[in-house]
C-alpha atoms as a PDB file:
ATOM      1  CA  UNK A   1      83.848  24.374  58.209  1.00  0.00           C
ATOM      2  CA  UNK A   2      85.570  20.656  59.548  1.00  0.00           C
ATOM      3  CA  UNK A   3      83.632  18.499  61.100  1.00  0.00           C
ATOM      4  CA  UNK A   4      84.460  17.880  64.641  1.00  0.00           C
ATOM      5  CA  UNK A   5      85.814  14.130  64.806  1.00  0.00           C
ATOM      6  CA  UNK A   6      84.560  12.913  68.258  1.00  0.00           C
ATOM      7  CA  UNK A   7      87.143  10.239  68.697  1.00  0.00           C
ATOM      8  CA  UNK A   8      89.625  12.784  68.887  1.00  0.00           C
ATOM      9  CA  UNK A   9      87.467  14.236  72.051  1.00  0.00           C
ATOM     10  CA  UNK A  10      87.697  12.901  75.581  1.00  0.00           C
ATOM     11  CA  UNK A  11      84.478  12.978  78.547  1.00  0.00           C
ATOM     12  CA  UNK A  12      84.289  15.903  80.442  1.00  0.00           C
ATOM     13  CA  UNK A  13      84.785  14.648  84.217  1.00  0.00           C
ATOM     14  CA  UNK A  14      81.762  15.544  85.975  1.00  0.00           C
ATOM     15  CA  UNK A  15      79.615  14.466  89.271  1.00  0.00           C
ATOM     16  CA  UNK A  16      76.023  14.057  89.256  1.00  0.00           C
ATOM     17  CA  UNK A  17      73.619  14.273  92.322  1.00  0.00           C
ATOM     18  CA  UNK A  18      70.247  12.208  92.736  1.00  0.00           C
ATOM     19  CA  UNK A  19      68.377  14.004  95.440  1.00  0.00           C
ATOM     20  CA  UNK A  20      65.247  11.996  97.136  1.00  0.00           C
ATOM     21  CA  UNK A  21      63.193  13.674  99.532  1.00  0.00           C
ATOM     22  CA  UNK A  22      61.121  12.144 102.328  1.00  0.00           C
ATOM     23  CA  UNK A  23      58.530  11.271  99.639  1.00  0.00           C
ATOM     24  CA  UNK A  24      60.703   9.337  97.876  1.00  0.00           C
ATOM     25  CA  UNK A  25      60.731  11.532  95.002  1.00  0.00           C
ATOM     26  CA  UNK A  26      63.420  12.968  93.106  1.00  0.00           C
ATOM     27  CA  UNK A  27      64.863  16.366  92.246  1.00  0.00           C
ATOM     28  CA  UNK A  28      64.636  17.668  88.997  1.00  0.00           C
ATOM     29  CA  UNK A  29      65.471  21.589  87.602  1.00  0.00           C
ATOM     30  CA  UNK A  30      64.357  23.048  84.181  1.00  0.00           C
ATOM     31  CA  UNK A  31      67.196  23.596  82.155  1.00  0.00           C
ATOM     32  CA  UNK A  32      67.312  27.428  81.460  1.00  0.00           C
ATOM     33  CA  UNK A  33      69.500  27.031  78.375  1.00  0.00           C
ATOM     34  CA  UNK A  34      67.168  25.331  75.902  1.00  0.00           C
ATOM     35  CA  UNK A  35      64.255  25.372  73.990  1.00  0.00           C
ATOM     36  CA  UNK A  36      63.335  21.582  75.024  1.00  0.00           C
ATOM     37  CA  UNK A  37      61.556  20.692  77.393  1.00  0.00           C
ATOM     38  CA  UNK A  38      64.925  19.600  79.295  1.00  0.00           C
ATOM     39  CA  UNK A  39      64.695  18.724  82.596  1.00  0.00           C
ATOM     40  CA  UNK A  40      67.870  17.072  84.436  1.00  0.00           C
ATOM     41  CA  UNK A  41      69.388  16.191  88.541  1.00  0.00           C
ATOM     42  CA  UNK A  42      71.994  18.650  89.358  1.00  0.00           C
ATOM     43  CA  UNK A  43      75.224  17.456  87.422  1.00  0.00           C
ATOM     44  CA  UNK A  44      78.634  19.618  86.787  1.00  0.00           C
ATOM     45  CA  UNK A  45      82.310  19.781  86.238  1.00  0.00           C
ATOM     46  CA  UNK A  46      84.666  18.537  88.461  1.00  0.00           C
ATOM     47  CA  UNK A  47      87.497  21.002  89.075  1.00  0.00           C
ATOM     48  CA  UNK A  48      90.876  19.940  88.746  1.00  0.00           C
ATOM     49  CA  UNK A  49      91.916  18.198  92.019  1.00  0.00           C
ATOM     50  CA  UNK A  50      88.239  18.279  93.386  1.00  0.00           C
ATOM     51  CA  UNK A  51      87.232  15.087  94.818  1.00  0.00           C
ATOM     52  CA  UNK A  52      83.985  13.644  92.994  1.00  0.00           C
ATOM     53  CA  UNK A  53      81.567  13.959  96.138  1.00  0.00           C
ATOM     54  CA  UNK A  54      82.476  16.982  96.925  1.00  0.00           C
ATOM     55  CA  UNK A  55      82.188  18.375  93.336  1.00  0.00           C
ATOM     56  CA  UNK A  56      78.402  17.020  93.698  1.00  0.00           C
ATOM     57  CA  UNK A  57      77.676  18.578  96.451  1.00  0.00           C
ATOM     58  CA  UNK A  58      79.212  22.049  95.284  1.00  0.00           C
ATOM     59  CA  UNK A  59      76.557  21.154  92.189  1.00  0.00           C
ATOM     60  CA  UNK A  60      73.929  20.946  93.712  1.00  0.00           C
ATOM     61  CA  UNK A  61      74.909  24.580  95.544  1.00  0.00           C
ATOM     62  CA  UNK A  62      75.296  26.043  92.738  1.00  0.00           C
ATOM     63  CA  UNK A  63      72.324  24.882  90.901  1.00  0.00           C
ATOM     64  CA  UNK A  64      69.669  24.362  93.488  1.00  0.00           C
ATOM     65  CA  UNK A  65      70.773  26.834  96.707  1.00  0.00           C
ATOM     66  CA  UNK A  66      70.222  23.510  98.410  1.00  0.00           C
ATOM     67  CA  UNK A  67      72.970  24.008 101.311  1.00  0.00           C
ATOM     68  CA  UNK A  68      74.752  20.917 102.349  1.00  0.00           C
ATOM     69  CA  UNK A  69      72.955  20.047 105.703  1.00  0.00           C
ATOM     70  CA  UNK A  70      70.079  19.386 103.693  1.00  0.00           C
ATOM     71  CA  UNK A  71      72.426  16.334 102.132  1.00  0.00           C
ATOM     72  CA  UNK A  72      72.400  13.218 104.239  1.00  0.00           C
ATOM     73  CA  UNK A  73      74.603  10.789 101.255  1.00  0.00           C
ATOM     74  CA  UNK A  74      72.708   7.772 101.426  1.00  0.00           C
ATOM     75  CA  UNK A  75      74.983   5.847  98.180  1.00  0.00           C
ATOM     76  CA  UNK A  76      77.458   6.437  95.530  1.00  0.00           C
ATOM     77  CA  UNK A  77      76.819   4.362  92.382  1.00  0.00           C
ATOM     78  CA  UNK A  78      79.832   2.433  91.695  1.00  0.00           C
ATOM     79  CA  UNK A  79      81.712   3.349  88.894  1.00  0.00           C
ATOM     80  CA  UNK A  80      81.753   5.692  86.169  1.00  0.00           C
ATOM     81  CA  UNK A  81      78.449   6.477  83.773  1.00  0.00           C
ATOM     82  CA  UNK A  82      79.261   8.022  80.381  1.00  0.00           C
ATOM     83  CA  UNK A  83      77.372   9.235  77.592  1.00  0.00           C
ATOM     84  CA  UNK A  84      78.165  11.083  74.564  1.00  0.00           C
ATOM     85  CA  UNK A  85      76.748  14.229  72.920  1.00  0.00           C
ATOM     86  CA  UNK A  86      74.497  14.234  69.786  1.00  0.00           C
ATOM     87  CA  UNK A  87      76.511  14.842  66.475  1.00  0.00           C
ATOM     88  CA  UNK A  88      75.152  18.101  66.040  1.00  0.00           C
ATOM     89  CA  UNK A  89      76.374  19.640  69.516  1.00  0.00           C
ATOM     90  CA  UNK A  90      79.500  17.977  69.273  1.00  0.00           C
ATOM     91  CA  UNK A  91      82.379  20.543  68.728  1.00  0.00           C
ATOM     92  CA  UNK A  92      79.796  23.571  70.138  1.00  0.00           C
ATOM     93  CA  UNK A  93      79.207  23.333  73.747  1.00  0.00           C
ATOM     94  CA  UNK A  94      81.545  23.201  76.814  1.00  0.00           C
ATOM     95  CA  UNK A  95      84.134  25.434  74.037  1.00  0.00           C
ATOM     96  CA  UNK A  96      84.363  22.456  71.922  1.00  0.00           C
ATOM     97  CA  UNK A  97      86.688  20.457  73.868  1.00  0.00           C
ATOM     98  CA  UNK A  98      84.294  17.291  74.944  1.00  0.00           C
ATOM     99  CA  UNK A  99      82.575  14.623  73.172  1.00  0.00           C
ATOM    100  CA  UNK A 100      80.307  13.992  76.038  1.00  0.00           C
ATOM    101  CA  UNK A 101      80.707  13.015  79.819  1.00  0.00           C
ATOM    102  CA  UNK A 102      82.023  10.637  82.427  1.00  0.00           C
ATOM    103  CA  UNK A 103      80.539  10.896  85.358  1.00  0.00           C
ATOM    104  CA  UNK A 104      80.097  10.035  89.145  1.00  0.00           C
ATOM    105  CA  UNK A 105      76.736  10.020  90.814  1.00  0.00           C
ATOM    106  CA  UNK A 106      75.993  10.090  94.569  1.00  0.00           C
ATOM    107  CA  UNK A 107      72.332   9.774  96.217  1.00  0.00           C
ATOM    108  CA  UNK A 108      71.210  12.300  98.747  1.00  0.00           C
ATOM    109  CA  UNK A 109      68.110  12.637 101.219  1.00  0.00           C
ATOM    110  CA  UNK A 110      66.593  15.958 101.136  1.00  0.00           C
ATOM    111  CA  UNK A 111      66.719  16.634 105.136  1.00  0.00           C
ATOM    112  CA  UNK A 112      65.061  20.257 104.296  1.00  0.00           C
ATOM    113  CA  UNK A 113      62.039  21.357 103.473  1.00  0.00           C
ATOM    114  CA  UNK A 114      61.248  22.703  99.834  1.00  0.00           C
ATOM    115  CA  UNK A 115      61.707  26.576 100.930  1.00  0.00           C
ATOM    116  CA  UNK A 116      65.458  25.425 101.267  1.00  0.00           C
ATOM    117  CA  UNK A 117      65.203  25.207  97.286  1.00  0.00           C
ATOM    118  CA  UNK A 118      66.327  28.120  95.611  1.00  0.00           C
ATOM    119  CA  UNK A 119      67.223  28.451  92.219  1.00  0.00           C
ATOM    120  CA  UNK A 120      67.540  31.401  91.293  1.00  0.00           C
ATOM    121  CA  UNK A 121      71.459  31.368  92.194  1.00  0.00           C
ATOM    122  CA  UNK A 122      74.482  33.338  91.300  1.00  0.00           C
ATOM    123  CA  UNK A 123      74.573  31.813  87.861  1.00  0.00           C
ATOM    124  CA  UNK A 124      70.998  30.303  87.241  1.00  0.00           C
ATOM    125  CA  UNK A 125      71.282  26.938  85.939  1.00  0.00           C
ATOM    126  CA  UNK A 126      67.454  26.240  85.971  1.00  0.00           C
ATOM    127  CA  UNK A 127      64.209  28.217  85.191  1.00  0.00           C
ATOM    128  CA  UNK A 128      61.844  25.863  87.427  1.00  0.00           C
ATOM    129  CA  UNK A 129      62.100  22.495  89.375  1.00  0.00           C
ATOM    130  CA  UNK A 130      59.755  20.125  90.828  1.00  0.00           C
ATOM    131  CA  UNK A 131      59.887  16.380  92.598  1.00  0.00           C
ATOM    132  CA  UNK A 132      59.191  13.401  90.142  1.00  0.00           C
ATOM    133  CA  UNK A 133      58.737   9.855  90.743  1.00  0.00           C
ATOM    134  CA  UNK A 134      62.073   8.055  89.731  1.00  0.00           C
ATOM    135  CA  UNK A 135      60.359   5.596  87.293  1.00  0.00           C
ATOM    136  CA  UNK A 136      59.593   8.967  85.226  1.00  0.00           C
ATOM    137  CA  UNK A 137      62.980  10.842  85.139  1.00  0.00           C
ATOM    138  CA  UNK A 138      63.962   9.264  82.232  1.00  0.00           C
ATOM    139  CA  UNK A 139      61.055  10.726  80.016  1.00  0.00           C
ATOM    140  CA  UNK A 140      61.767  13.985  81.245  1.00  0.00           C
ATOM    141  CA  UNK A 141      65.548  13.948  80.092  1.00  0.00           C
ATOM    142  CA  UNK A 142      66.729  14.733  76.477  1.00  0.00           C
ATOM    143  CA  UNK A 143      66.908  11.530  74.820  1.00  0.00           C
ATOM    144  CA  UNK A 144      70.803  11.469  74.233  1.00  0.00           C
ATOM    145  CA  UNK A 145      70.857  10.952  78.593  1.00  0.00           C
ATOM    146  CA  UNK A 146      68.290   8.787  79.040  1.00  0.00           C
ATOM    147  CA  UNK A 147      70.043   5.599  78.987  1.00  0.00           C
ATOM    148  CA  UNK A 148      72.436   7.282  81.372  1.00  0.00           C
ATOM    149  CA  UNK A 149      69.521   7.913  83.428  1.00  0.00           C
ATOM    150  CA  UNK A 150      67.937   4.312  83.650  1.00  0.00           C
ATOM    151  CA  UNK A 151      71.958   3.531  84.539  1.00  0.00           C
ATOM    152  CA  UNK A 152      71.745   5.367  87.103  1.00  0.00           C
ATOM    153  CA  UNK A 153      68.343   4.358  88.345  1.00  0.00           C
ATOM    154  CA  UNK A 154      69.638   0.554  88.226  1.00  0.00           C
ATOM    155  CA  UNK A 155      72.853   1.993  90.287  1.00  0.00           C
ATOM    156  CA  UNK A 156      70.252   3.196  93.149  1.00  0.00           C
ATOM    157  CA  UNK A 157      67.517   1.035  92.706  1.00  0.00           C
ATOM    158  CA  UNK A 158      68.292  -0.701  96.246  1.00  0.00           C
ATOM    159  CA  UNK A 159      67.832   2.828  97.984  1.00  0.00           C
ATOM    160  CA  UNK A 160      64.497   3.998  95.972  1.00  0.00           C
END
């Protein structure tokens, strides 16, 4: 079998959501597709002629049950984050047609209270969640994002 070149791969476009609740604390979910120990904000696709925002908030949705009058958008990070995909995954997840991702990221406030969480959604995304402190998330994520994650930290370090 040929090894996947990853130059000849582009970023999946994709939206990202940092949720803080009144604590100050952010929203994390269990990933339910791994082994690791990988924890991760609600993050997706962005649908061909879906505006970035609103493919967060659809995210989040999807992921969390989190319904969007919980969302007050506090900030969007300026710019595009990217990051790509170990060598090893490369070529075997999202059908092979990705070397990693480009995303946008918005911050919410949590206006709800945590019974307004509900993961287990349509398509379950995550197998448990919890609110960290923000100087932790990146020790939770799988190494390959966590200098995406301290990016995006630095983005929203003004509203944390």
């Amino acid at each position: 079998m040929m090894a996947v070149d990853p130059t000849a791969l582009s970023y999946r476009p994709c939206a990202g959501a940092m949720i803080v609740n009144r604590d100050g604390r952010v929203f994390v979910g269990q990933r339910i597709d791994t082994v690791l120990e990988a924890w991760q904000m609600p993050q997706g696709g962005i649908d061909p002629g879906e505006d970035a925002q609103a493919a967060a908030v659809r995210e989040v949705g999807e992921e969390t049950g989190i319904a969007p009058a919980h969302l007050d958008l506090l900030a969007r990070a300026p710019g595009e984050f990217f990051y790509d995909l170990p060598p090893e995954l490369i070529g075997k997840v999202w059908k092979g047609k990705w070397r990693g991702q480009r995303q946008r990221w918005f911050l919410f406030r949590f206006l709800g209270a945590d019974g307004d969480v509900n993961i287990a959604t349509a398509e379950p995304e995550f197998r448990a969640w919890r609110w960290v402190d923000p100087a932790g998330l990146p020790a939770l994520i799988v190494p390959f994002k966590q200098q995406l994650y301290r990016e995006i930290l630095a983005a929203f370090a003004d509203h944390l």
